[in-house]
C-alpha atoms as a PDB file:
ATOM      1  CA  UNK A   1      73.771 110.529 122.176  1.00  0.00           C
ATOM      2  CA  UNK A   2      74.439 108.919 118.642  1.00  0.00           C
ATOM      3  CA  UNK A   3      73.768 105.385 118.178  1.00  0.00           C
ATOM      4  CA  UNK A   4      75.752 102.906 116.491  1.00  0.00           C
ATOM      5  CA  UNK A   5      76.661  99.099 115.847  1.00  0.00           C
ATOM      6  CA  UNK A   6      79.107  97.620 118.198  1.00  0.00           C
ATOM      7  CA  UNK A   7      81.816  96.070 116.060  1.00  0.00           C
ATOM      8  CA  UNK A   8      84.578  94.331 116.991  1.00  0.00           C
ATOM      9  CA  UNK A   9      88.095  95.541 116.935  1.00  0.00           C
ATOM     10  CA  UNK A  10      88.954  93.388 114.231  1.00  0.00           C
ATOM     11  CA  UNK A  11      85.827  93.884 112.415  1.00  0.00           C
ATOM     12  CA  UNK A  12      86.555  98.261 112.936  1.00  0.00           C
ATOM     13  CA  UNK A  13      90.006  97.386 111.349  1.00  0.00           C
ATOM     14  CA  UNK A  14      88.850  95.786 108.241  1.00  0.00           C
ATOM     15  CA  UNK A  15      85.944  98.087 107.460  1.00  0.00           C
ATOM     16  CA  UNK A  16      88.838 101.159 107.730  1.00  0.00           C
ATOM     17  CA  UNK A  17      90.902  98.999 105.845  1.00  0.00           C
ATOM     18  CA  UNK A  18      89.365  98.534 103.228  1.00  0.00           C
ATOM     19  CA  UNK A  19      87.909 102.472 103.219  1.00  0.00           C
ATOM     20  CA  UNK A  20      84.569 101.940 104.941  1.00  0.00           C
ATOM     21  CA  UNK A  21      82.912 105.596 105.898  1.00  0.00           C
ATOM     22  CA  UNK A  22      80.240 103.485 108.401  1.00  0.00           C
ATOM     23  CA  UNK A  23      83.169 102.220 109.824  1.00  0.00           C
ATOM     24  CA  UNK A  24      85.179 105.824 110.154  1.00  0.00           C
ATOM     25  CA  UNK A  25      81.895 107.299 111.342  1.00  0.00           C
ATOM     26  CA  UNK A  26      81.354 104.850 113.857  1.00  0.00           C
ATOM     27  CA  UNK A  27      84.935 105.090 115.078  1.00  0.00           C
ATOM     28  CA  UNK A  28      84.469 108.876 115.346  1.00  0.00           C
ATOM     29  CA  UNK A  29      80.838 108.567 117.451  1.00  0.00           C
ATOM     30  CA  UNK A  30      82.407 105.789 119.609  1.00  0.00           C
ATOM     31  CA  UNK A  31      84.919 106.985 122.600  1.00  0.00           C
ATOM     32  CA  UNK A  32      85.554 103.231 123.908  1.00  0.00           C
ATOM     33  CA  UNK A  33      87.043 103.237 120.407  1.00  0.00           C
ATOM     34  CA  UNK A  34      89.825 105.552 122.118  1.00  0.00           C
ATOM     35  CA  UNK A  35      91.027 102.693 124.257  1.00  0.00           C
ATOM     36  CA  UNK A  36      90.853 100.739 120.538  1.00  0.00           C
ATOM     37  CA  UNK A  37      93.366 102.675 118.468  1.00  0.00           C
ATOM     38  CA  UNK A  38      96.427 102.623 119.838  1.00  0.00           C
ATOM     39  CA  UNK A  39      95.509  98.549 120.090  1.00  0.00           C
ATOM     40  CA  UNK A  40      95.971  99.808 116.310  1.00  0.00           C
ATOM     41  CA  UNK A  41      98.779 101.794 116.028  1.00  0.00           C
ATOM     42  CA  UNK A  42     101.173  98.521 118.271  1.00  0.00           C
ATOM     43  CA  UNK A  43     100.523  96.106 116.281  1.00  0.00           C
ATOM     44  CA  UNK A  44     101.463  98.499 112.959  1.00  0.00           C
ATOM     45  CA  UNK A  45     104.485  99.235 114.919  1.00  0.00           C
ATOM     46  CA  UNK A  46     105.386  95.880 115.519  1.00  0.00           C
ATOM     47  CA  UNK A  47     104.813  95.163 111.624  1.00  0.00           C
ATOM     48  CA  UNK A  48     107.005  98.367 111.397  1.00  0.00           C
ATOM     49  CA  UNK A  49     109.719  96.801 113.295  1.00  0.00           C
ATOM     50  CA  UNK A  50     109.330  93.683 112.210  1.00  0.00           C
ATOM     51  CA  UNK A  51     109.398  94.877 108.395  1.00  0.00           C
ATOM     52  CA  UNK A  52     112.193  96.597 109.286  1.00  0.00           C
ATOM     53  CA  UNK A  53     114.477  94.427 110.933  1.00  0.00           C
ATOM     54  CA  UNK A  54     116.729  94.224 107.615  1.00  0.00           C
ATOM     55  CA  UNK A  55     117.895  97.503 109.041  1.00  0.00           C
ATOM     56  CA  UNK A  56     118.896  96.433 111.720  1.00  0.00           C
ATOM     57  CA  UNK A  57     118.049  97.316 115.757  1.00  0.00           C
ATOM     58  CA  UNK A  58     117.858 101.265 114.839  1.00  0.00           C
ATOM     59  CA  UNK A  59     115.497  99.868 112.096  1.00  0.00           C
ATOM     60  CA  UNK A  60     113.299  98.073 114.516  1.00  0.00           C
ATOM     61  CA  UNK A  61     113.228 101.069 117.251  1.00  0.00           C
ATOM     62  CA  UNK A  62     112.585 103.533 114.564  1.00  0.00           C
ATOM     63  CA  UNK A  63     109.493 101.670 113.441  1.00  0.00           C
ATOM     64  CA  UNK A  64     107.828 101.009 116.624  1.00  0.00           C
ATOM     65  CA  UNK A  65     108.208 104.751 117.897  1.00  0.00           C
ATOM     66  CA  UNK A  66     107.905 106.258 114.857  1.00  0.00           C
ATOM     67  CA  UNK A  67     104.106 104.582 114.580  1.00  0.00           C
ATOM     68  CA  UNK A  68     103.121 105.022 117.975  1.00  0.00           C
ATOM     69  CA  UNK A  69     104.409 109.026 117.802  1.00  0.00           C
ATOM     70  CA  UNK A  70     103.656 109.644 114.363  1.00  0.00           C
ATOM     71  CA  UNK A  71      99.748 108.962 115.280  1.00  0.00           C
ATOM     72  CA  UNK A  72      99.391 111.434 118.301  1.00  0.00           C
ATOM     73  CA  UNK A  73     101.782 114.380 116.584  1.00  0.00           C
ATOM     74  CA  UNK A  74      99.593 113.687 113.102  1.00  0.00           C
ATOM     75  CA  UNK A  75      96.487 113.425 115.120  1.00  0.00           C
ATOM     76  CA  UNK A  76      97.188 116.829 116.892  1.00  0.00           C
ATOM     77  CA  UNK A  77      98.553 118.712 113.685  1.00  0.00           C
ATOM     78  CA  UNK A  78      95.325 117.861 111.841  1.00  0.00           C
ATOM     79  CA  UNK A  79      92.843 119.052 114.227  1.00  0.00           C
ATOM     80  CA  UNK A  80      94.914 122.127 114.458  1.00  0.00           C
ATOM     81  CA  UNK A  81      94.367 122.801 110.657  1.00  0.00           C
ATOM     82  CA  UNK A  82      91.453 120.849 109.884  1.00  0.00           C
ATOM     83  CA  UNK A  83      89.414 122.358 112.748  1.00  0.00           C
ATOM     84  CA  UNK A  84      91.109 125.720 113.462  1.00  0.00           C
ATOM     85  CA  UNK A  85      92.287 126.878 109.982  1.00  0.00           C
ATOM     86  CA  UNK A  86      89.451 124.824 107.862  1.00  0.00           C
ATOM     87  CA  UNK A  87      86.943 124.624 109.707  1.00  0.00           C
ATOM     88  CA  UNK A  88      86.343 121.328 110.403  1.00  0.00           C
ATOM     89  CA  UNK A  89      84.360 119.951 113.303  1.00  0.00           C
ATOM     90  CA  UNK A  90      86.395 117.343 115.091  1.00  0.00           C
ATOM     91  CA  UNK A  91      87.794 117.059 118.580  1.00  0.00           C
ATOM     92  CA  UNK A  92      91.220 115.833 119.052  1.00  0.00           C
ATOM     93  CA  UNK A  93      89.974 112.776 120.502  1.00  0.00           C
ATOM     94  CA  UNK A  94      87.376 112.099 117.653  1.00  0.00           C
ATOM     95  CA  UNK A  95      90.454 112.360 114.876  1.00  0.00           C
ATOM     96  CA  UNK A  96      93.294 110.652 117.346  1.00  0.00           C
ATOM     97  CA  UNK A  97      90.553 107.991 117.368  1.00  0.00           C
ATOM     98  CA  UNK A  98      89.439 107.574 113.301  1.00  0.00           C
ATOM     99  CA  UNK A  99      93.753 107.998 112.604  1.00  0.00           C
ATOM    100  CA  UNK A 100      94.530 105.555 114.566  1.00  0.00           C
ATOM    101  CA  UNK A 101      92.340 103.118 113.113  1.00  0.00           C
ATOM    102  CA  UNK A 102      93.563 104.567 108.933  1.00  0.00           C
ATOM    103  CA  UNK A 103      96.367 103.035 110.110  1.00  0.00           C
ATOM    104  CA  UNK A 104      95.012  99.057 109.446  1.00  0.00           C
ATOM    105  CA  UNK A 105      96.765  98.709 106.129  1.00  0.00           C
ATOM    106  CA  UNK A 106      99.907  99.652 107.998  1.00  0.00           C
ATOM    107  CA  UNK A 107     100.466  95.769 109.363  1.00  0.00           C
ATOM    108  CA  UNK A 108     101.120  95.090 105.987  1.00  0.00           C
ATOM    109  CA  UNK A 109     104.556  96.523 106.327  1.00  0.00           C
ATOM    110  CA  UNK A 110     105.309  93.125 108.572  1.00  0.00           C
ATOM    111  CA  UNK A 111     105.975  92.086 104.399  1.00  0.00           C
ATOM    112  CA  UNK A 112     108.233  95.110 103.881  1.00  0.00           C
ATOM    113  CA  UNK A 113     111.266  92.353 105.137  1.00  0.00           C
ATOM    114  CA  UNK A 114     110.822  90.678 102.068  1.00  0.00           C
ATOM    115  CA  UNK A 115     113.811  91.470  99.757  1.00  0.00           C
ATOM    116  CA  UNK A 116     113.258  93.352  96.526  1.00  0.00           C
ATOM    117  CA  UNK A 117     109.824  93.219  96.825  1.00  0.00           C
ATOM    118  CA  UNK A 118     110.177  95.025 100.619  1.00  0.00           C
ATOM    119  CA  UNK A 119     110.236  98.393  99.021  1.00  0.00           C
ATOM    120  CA  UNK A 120     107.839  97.972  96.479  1.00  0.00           C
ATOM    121  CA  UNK A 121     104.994  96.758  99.364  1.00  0.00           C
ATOM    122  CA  UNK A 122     106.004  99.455 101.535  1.00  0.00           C
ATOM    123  CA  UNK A 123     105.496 102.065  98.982  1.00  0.00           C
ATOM    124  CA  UNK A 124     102.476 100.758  98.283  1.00  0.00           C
ATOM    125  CA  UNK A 125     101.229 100.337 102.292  1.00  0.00           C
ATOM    126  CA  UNK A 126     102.250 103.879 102.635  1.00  0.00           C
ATOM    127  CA  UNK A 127     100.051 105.114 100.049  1.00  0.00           C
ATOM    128  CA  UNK A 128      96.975 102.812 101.078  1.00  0.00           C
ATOM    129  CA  UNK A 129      97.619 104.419 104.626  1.00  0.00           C
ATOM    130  CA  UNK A 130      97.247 107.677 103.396  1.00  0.00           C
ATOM    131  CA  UNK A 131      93.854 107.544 101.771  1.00  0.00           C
ATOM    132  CA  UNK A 132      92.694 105.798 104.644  1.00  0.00           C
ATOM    133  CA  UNK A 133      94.518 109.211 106.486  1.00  0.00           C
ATOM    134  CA  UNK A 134      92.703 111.130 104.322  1.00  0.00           C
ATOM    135  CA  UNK A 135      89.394 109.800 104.602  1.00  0.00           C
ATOM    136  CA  UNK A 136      89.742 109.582 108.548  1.00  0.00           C
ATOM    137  CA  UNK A 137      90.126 113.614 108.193  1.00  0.00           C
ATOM    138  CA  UNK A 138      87.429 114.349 106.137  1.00  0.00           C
ATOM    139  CA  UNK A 139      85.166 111.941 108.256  1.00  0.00           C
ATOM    140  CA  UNK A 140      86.049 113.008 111.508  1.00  0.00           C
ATOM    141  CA  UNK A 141      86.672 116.946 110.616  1.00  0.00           C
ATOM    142  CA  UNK A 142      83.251 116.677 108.323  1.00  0.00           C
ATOM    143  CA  UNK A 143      84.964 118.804 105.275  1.00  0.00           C
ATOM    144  CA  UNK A 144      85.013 118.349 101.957  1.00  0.00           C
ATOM    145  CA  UNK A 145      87.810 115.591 100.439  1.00  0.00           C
ATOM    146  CA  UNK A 146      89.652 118.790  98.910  1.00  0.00           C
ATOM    147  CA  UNK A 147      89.687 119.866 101.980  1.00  0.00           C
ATOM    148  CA  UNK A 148      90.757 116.824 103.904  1.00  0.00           C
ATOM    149  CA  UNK A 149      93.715 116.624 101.199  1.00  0.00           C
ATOM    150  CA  UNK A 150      95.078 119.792 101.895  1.00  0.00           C
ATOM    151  CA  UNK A 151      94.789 119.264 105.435  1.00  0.00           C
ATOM    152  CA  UNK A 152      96.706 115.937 105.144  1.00  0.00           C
ATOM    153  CA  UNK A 153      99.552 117.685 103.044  1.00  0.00           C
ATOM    154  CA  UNK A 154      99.957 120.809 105.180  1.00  0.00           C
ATOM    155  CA  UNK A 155     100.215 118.748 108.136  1.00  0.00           C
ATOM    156  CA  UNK A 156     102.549 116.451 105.921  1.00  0.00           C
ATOM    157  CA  UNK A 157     104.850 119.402 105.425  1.00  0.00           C
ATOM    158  CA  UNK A 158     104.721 120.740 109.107  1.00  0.00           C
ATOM    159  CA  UNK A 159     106.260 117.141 110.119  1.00  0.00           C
ATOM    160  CA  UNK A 160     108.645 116.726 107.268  1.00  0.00           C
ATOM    161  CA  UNK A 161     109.919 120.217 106.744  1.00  0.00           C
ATOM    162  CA  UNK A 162     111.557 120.632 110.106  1.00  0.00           C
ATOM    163  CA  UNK A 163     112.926 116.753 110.182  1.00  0.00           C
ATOM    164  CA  UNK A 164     114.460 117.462 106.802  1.00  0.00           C
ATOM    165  CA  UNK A 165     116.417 120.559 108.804  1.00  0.00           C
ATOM    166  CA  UNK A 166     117.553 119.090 111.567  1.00  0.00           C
ATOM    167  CA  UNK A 167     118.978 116.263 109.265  1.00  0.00           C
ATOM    168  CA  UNK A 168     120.471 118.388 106.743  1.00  0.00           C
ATOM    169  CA  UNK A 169     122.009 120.987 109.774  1.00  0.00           C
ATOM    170  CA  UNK A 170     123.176 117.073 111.364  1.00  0.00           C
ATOM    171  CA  UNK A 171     124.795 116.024 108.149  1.00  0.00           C
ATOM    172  CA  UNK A 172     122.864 113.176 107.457  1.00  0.00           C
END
């Protein structure tokens, strides 16, 4: 059985924060660290909803599910390509676990209420998120980065494709 330091949740959010492998790795290795990220994914989805209360209630209910949703359909689309069609090495637990906690930079968007400069942050906490995403795949799956990138896009387009459908065949 691997052997690892015991950080704190805080302590696992700011090393994947601020892009920390040791800190994806350990995350990975650690399954009480299952119990730890969707401790994660809340409280981005109340910074979601809170950053998005200038749209009002649908704003605020679209950012909390959105979060908690968008981490176990993201989680279970990349093992499906990263391990099945890549290669990679993951479980579903091991990436639901190491995506969950990519999404730290995420309770930035709590700022995203800020006006003019709302957009601008969120933009920029989207892409932060994402190459935390992508180095949560490529740690967790053990693949290359090109690898991880692709995964991350292909599994991108899987969840956008069909939402952009169904809202073009609503109208909206």
């Amino acid at each position: 059985m691997a052997t690892f330091p015991r950080h704190t949740w805080i302590e696992r959010m700011k090393g994947a924060a601020f892009l920390n492998i040791d800190t994806y790795e350990e995350v990975e290795a650690d399954q009480t660290a299952t119990g730890q990220a969707p401790g994660v994914v809340a409280l981005v989805a109340v910074a979601q909803a809170i950053g998005g209360a200038g749209a009002g209630g649908s704003g605020i209910l679209f950012g909390a599910i959105s979060a908690l949703l968008g981490w176990v359909l993201w989680a279970g689309i990349t093992y499906l390509i990263g391990a099945k069609l890549f290669g990679g090495t993951a479980t579903w637990g091991e990436l639901l676990r190491t995506i969950g906690f990519a999404q730290t930079p995420g309770v930035l968007h709590v700022l995203g209420i800020m006006p003019v400069l709302g957009g601008i942050i969120r933009f920029g906490v989207a892409m932060w998120v994402l190459i935390a995403g992508i180095i949560a795949i490529r740690q967790a799956l053990d693949v290359s980065t090109r690898k991880a990138i692709l995964t991350a896009v292909l599994g991108w387009l899987v969840i956008v494709l069909p939402l952009a459908l169904l809202m073009a065949v609503a109208g909206r």
